[in-house]
Protein backbone atom coordinates (compact mmCIF):
# COMPACT_ATOMS: atom_id res chain seq x y z
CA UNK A 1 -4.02 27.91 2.94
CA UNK A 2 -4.42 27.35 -1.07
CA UNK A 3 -6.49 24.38 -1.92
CA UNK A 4 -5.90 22.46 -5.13
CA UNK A 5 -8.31 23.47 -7.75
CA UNK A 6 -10.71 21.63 -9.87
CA UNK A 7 -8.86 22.52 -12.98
CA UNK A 8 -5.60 20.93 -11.74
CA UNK A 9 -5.96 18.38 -13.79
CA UNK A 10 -2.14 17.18 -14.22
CA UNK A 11 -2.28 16.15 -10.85
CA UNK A 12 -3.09 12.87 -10.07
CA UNK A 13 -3.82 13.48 -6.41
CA UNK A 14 -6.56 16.12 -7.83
CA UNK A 15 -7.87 13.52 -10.71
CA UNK A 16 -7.91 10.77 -7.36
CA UNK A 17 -10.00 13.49 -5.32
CA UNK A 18 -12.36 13.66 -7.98
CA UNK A 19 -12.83 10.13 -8.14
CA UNK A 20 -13.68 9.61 -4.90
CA UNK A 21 -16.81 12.02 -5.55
CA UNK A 22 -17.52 9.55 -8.77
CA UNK A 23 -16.55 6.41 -6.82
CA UNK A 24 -19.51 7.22 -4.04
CA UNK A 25 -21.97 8.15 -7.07
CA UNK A 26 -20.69 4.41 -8.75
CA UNK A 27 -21.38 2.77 -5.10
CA UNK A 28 -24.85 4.21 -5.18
CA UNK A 29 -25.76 3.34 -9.01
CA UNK A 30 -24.23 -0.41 -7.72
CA UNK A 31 -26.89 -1.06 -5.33
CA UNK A 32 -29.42 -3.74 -6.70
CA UNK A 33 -32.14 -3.84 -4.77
CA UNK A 34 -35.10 -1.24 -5.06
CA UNK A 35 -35.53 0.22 -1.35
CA UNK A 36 -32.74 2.07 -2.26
CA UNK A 37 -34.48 4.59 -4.59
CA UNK A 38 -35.79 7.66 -3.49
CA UNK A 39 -39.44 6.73 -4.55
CA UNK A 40 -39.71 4.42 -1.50
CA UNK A 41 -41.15 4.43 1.59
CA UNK A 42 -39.15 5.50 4.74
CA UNK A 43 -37.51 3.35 7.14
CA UNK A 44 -34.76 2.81 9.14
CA UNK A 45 -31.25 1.34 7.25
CA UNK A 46 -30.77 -2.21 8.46
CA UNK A 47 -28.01 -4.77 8.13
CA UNK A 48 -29.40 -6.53 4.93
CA UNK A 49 -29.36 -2.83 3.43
CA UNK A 50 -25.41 -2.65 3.92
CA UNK A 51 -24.93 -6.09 2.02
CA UNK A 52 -26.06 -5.35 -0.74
CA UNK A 53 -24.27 -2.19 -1.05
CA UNK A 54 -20.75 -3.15 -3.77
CA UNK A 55 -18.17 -1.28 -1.51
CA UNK A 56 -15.79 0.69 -4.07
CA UNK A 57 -11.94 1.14 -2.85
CA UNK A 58 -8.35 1.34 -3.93
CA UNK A 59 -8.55 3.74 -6.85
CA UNK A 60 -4.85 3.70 -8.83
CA UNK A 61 -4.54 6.15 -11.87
CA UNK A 62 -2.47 4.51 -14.78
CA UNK A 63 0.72 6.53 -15.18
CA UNK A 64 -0.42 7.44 -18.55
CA UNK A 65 -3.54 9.28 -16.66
CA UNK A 66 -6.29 7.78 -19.13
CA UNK A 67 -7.61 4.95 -16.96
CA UNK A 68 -8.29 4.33 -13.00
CA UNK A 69 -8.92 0.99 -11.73
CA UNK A 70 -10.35 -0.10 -8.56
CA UNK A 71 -12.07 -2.36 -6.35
CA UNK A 72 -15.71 -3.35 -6.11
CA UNK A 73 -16.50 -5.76 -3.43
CA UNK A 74 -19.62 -7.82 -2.84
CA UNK A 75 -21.01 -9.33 -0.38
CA UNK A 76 -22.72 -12.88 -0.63
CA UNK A 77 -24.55 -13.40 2.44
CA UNK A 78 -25.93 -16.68 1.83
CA UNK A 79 -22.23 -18.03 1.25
CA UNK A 80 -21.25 -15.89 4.22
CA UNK A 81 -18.20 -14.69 2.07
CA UNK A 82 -17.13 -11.16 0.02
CA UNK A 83 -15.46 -11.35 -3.14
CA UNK A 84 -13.69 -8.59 -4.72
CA UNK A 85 -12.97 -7.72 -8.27
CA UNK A 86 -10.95 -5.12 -10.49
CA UNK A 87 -12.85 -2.81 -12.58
CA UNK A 88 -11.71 -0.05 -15.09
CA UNK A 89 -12.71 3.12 -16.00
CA UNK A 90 -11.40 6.59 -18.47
CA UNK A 91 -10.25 9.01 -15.64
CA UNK A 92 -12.71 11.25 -18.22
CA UNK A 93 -15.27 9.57 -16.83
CA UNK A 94 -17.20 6.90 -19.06
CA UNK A 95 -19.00 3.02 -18.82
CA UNK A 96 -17.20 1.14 -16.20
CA UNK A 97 -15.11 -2.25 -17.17
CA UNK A 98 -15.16 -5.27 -15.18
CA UNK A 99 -11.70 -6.71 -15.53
CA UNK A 100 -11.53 -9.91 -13.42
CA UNK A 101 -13.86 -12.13 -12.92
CA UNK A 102 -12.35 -14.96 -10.33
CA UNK A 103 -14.99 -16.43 -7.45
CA UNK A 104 -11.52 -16.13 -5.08
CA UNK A 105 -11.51 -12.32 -4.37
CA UNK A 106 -8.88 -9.64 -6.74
CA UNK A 107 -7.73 -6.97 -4.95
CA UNK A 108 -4.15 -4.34 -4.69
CA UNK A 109 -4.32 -3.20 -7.94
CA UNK A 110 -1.10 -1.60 -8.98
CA UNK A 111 0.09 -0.08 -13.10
CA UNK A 112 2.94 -0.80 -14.48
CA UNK A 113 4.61 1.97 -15.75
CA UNK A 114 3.82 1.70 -19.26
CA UNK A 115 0.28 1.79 -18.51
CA UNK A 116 -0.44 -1.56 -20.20
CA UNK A 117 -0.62 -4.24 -17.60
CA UNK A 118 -1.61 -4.45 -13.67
CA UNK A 119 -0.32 -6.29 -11.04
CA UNK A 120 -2.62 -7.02 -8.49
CA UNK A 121 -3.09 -10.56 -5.87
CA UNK A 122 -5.61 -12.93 -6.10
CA UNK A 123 -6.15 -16.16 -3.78
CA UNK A 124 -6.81 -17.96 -6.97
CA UNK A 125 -4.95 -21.31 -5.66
CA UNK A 126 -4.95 -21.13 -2.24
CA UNK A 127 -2.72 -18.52 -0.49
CA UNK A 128 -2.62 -14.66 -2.21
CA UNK A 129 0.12 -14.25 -5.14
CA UNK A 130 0.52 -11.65 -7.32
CA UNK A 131 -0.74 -12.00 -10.79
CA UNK A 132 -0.55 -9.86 -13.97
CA UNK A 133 -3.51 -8.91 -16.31
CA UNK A 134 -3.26 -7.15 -19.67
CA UNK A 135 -5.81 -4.45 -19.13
CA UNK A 136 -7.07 -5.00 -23.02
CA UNK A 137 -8.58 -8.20 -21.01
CA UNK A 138 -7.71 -11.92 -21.53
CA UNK A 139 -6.35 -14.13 -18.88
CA UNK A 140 -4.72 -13.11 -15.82
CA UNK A 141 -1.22 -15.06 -15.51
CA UNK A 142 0.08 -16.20 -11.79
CA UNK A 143 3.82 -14.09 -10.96
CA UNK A 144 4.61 -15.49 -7.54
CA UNK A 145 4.36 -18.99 -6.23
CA UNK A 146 6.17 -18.10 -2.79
CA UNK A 147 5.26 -20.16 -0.49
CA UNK A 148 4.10 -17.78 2.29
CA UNK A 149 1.92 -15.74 -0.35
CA UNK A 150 2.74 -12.20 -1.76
CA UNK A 151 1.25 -8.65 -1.48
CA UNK A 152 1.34 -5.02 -1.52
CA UNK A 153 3.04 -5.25 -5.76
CA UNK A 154 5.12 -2.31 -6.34
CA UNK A 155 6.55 -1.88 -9.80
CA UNK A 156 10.05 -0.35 -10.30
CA UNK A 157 10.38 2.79 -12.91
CA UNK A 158 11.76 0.62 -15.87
CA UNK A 159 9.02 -2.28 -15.02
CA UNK A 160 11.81 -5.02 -15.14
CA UNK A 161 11.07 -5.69 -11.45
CA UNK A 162 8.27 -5.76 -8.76
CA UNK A 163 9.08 -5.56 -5.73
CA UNK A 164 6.62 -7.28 -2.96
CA UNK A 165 5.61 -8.33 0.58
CA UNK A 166 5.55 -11.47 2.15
CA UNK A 167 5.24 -13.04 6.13
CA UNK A 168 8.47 -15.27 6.41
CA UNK A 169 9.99 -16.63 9.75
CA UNK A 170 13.30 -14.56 10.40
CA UNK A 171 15.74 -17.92 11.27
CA UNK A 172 15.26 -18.42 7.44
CA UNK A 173 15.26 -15.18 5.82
CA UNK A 174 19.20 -14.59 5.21
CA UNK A 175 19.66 -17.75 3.23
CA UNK A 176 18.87 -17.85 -1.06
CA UNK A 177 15.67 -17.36 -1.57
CA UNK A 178 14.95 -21.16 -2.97
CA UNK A 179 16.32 -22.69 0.27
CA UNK A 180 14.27 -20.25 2.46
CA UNK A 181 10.98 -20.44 0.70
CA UNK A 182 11.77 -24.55 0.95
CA UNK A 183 12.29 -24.17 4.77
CA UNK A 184 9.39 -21.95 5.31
CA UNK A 185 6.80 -24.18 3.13
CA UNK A 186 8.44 -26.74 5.36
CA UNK A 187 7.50 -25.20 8.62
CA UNK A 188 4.50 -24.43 7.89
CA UNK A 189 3.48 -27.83 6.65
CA UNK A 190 4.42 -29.23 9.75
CA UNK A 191 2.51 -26.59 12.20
CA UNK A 192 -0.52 -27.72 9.36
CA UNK A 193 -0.06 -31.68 10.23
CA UNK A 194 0.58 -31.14 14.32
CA UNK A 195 -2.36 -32.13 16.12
CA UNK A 196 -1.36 -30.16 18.97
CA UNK A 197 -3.01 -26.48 18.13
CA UNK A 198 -1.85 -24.80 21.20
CA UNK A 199 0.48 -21.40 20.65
CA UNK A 200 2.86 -20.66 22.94
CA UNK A 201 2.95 -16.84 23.06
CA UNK A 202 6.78 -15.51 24.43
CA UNK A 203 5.91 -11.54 23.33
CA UNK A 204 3.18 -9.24 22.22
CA UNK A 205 2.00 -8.16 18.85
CA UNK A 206 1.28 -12.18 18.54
CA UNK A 207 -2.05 -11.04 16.33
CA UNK A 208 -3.27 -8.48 14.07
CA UNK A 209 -6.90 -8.07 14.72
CA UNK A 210 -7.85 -11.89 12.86
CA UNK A 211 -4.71 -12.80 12.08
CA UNK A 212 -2.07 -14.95 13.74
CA UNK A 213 1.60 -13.38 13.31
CA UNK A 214 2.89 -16.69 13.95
CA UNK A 215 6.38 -15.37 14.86
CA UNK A 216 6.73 -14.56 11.11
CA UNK A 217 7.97 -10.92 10.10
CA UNK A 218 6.63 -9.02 7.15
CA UNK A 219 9.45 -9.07 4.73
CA UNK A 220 10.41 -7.04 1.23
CA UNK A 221 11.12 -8.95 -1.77
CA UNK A 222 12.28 -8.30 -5.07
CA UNK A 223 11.54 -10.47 -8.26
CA UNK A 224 13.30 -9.87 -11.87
CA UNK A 225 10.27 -9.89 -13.99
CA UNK A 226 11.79 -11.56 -17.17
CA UNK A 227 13.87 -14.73 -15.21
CA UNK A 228 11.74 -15.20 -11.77
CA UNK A 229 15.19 -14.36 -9.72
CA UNK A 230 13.98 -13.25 -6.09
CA UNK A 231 15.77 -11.70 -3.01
CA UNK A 232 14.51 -11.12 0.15
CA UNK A 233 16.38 -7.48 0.55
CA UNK A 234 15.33 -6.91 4.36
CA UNK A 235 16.29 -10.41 6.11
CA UNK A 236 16.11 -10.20 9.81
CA UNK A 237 14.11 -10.39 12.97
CA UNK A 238 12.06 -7.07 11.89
CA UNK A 239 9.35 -5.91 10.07
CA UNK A 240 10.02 -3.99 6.98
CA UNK A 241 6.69 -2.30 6.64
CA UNK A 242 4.11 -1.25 9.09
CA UNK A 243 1.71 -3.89 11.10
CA UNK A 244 -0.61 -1.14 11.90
CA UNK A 245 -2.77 0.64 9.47
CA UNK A 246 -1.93 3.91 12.34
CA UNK A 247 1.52 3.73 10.86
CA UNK A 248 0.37 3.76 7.12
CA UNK A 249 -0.28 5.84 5.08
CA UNK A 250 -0.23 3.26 1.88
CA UNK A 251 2.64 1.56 0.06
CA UNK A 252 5.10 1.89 2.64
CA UNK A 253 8.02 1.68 0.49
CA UNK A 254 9.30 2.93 -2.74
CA UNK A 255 11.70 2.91 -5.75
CA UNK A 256 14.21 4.95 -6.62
CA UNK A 257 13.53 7.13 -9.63
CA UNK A 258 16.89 4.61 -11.25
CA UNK A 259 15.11 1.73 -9.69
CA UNK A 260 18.54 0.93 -8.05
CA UNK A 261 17.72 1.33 -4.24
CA UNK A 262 14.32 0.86 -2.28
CA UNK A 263 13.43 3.17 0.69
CA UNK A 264 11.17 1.09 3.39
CA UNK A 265 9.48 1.92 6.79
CA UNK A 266 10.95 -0.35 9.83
CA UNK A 267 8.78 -0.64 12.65
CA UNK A 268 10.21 -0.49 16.31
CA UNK A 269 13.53 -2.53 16.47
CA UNK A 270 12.65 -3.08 20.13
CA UNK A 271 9.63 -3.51 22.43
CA UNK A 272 7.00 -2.79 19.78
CA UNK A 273 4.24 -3.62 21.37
CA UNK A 274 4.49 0.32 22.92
CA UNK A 275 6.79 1.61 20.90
CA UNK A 276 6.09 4.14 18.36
CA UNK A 277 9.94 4.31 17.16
CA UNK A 278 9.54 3.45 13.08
CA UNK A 279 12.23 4.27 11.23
CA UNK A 280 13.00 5.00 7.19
CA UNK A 281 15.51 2.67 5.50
CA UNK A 282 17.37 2.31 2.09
CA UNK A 283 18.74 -0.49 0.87
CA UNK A 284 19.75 -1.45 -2.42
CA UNK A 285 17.64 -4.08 -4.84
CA UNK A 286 20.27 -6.83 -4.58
CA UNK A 287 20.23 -6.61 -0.83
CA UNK A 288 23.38 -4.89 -0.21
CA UNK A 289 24.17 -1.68 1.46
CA UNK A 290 21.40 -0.97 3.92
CA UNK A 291 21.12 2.09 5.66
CA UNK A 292 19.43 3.96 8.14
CA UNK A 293 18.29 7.48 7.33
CA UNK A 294 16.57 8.86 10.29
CA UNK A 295 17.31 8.70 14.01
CA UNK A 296 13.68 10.25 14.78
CA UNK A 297 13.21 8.43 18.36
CA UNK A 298 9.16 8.75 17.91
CA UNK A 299 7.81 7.24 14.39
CA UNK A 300 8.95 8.21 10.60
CA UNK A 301 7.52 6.53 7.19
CA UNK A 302 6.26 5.81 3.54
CA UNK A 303 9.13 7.60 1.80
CA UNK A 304 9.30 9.00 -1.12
CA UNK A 305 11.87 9.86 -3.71
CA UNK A 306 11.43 12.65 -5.53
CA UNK A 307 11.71 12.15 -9.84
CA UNK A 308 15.73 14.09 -10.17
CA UNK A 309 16.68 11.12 -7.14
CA UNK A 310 17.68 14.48 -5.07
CA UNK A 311 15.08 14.02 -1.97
CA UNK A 312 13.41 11.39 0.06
CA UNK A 313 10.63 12.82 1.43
CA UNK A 314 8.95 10.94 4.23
CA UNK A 315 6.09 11.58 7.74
CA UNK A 316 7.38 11.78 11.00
CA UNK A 317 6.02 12.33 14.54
CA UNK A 318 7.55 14.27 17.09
CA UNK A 319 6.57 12.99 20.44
CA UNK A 320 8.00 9.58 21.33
CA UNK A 321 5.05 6.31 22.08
CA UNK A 322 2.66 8.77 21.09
CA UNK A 323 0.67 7.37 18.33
CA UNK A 324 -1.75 10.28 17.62
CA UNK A 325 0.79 12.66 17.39
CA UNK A 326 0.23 15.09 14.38
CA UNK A 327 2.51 14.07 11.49
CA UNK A 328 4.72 16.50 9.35
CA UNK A 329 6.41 16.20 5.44
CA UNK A 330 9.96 15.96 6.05
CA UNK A 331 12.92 16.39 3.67
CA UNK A 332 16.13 14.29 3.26
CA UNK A 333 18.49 15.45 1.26
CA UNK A 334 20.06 12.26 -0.32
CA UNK A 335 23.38 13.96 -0.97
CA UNK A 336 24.01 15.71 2.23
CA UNK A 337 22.37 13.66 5.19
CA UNK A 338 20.14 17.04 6.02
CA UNK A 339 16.73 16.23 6.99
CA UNK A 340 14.18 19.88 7.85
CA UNK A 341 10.10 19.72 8.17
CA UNK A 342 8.12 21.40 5.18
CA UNK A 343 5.23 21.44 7.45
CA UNK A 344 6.38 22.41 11.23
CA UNK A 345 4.41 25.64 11.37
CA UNK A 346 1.06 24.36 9.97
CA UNK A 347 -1.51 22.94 12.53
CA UNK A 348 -2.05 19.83 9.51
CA UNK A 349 -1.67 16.08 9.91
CA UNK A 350 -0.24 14.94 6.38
CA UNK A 351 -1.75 11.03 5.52
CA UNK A 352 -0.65 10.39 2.06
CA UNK A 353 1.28 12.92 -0.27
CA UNK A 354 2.63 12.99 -3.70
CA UNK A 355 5.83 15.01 -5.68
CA UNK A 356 5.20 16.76 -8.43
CA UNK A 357 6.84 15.56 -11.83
CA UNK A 358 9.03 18.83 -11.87
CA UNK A 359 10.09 18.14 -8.13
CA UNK A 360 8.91 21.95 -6.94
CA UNK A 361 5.93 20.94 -4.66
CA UNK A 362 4.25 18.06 -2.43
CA UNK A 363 0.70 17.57 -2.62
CA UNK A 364 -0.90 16.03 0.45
CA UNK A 365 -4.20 15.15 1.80
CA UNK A 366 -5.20 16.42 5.45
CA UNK A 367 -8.20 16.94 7.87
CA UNK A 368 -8.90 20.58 7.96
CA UNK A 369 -12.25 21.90 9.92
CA UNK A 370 -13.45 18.15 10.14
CA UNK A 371 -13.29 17.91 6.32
CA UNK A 372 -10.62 16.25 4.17
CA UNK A 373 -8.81 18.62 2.17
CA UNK A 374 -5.81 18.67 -0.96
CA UNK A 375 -2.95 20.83 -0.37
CA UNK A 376 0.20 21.24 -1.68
CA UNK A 377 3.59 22.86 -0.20
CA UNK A 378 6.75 24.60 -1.91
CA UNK A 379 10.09 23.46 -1.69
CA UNK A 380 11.44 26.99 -2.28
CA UNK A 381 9.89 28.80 0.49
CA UNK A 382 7.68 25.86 2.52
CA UNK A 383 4.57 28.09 1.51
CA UNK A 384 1.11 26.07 1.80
């Protein structure tokens, strides 16, 4: 097996390894107080020692490859809270730049294309939206003001839309978008203003660790940058991304390289609470034309097109309800329905991967002899 080399440096996935080395040395400069240095005495770590660590996450290389932001969050213990804040820094390495400063935590940080501006959601006025920030600095400027909050900002190629997440009750989700987004601000008012509190539960998967799902499902939306227009492009009693981070292996969905068609990750159309059955959809940005792409009965996702709009590549499991199953790059071919594994014979579990620019390889990150590795994997000949 070939691992990536330090000198790879037109590959983002090795400039992203690399960071995480210089994000752990940033989280260790961040910490304030002085029992951290070497020079003091001995003792065991205690709880008071991990708040005041800044925890460092989320790093996102700008497409031109010159700057990485991320995430530093902090804990205030005396508020009992965390905030969170988006910082910048030369992929070169260099002084880091704190680039929002709002007491309601910044987070999601995502480029446009043209490397100028990031998208990223802030609880600024209540619920999350996405908002946009030059990165030369200035104000930040509020993009959404759904009702049910946004997340998860994905920008298409030409960066005339964004597409985005957001937890809507199904019996709404197939009318326009104003009506809907009325009707669900509605319901929830009312649920706010009830003074009865009880939930009546009818199914599982009624809460995600501490959050109620409410019977709402986790919908994809997609807003025209320049005139606000929005469109909820996977209406129905289903979730268009994964509810468990075991299904995840990032931004579940993606563009198309002509930013005409979005590929998602479905979770089980039927009795999800132990089903493992995701599946990969297109469909296209006005809404129209959804398909299915993989009839994988155990779990597929987070496709990705590759740039000549030939492949989608995607992960898949083999074993049906088995959640821990090792997971394996597979190839659709967008023309002729064929779908083969590039990694069947290797005894890997891909999490996240990347195409290269020239469409030739897949690099991917995987546990190998308890350590995380790099590796990439042909096209041509499936050779790791």
């Amino acid at each position: 097996m070939e691992k990536i080399k330090s000198n790879s440096k037109n590959i983002q996935q090795s400039i992203l390894f690399t960071f995480y080395c210089l994000l752990f040395t940033l989280s260790i400069q961040f910490v304030s107080h002085p029992q951290f240095l070497l020079a003091q005495t001995k003792r065991p770590l205690e709880i008071d020692d991990m708040f005041r660590i800044k925890r460092v996450s989320d790093p996102q290389l700008s497409p031109d490859g010159k700057w990485i932001a991320y995430v530093i969050t902090e804990v205030d213990k005396a508020a009992n809270k965390m905030n969170s804040d988006i910082w910048l820094i030369p992929s070169t390495g260099g002084v880091p730049r704190k680039l929002t400063s709002s007491p309601s935590s910044d987070a999601n940080p995502r480029w446009s294309p043209n490397s100028k501006t990031i998208a990223f959601i802030s609880g600024r006025f209540g619920d999350s939206q996405i908002w946009l920030i030059d990165i030369t600095g200035g104000e930040a400027s509020q993009l959404t003001k759904i009702s049910t909050g946004a997340s998860n900002p994905v920008w298409s190629p030409d960066g005339k839309y964004l597409a985005f997440v957001s937890a809507v009750y199904p019996e709404f989700s197939d009318k326009p978008f104003k009506e809907s987004d009325e009707l669900n601000r509605k319901k929830n008012e009312d649920k706010e203003k009830s003074k009865v509190k009880a939930r009546i539960l009818t199914k599982l998967l009624y809460r995600h660790w501490n959050a109620w799902v409410d019977d709402k499902r986790q919908h994809i939306f997609v807003m025209n940058i320049e005139t606000g227009e929005t469109r909820n492009i996977t209406p129905g009693d289903r979730d268009a991304i994964p509810t468990s981070s075991t299904f995840s292996a990032g931004d579940d969905f993606a563009f198309s390289p002509d930013g005409k068609e979005i590929a998602y990750t479905a979770t089980p159309a039927e009795n999800e609470a132990w089903n493992t059955n995701h599946d990969v959809y297109t469909v296209n940005i006005d809404g129209t034309n959804r398909k299915q792409i993989t009839a994988n009965p155990a779990a597929d996702g987070f496709p990705r097109y590759s740039k000549d709009g030939k492949y989608i590549a995607y992960r898949a499991q083999r074993r049906t309800g088995f959640e821990a199953d090792r997971w394996e790059i597979m190839l659709f071919d967008r023309i002729t329905g064929k779908i083969e594994s590039l990694t069947e014979k290797y005894d890997i579990s891909v999490q996240g991967f990347k195409w290269t620019s020239d469409c030739s390889k897949i690099y991917f990150t995987a546990e190998d002899s308890a350590r995380q590795q790099i590796f990439y994997i042909t096209l041509k000949d499936k050779k790791l």
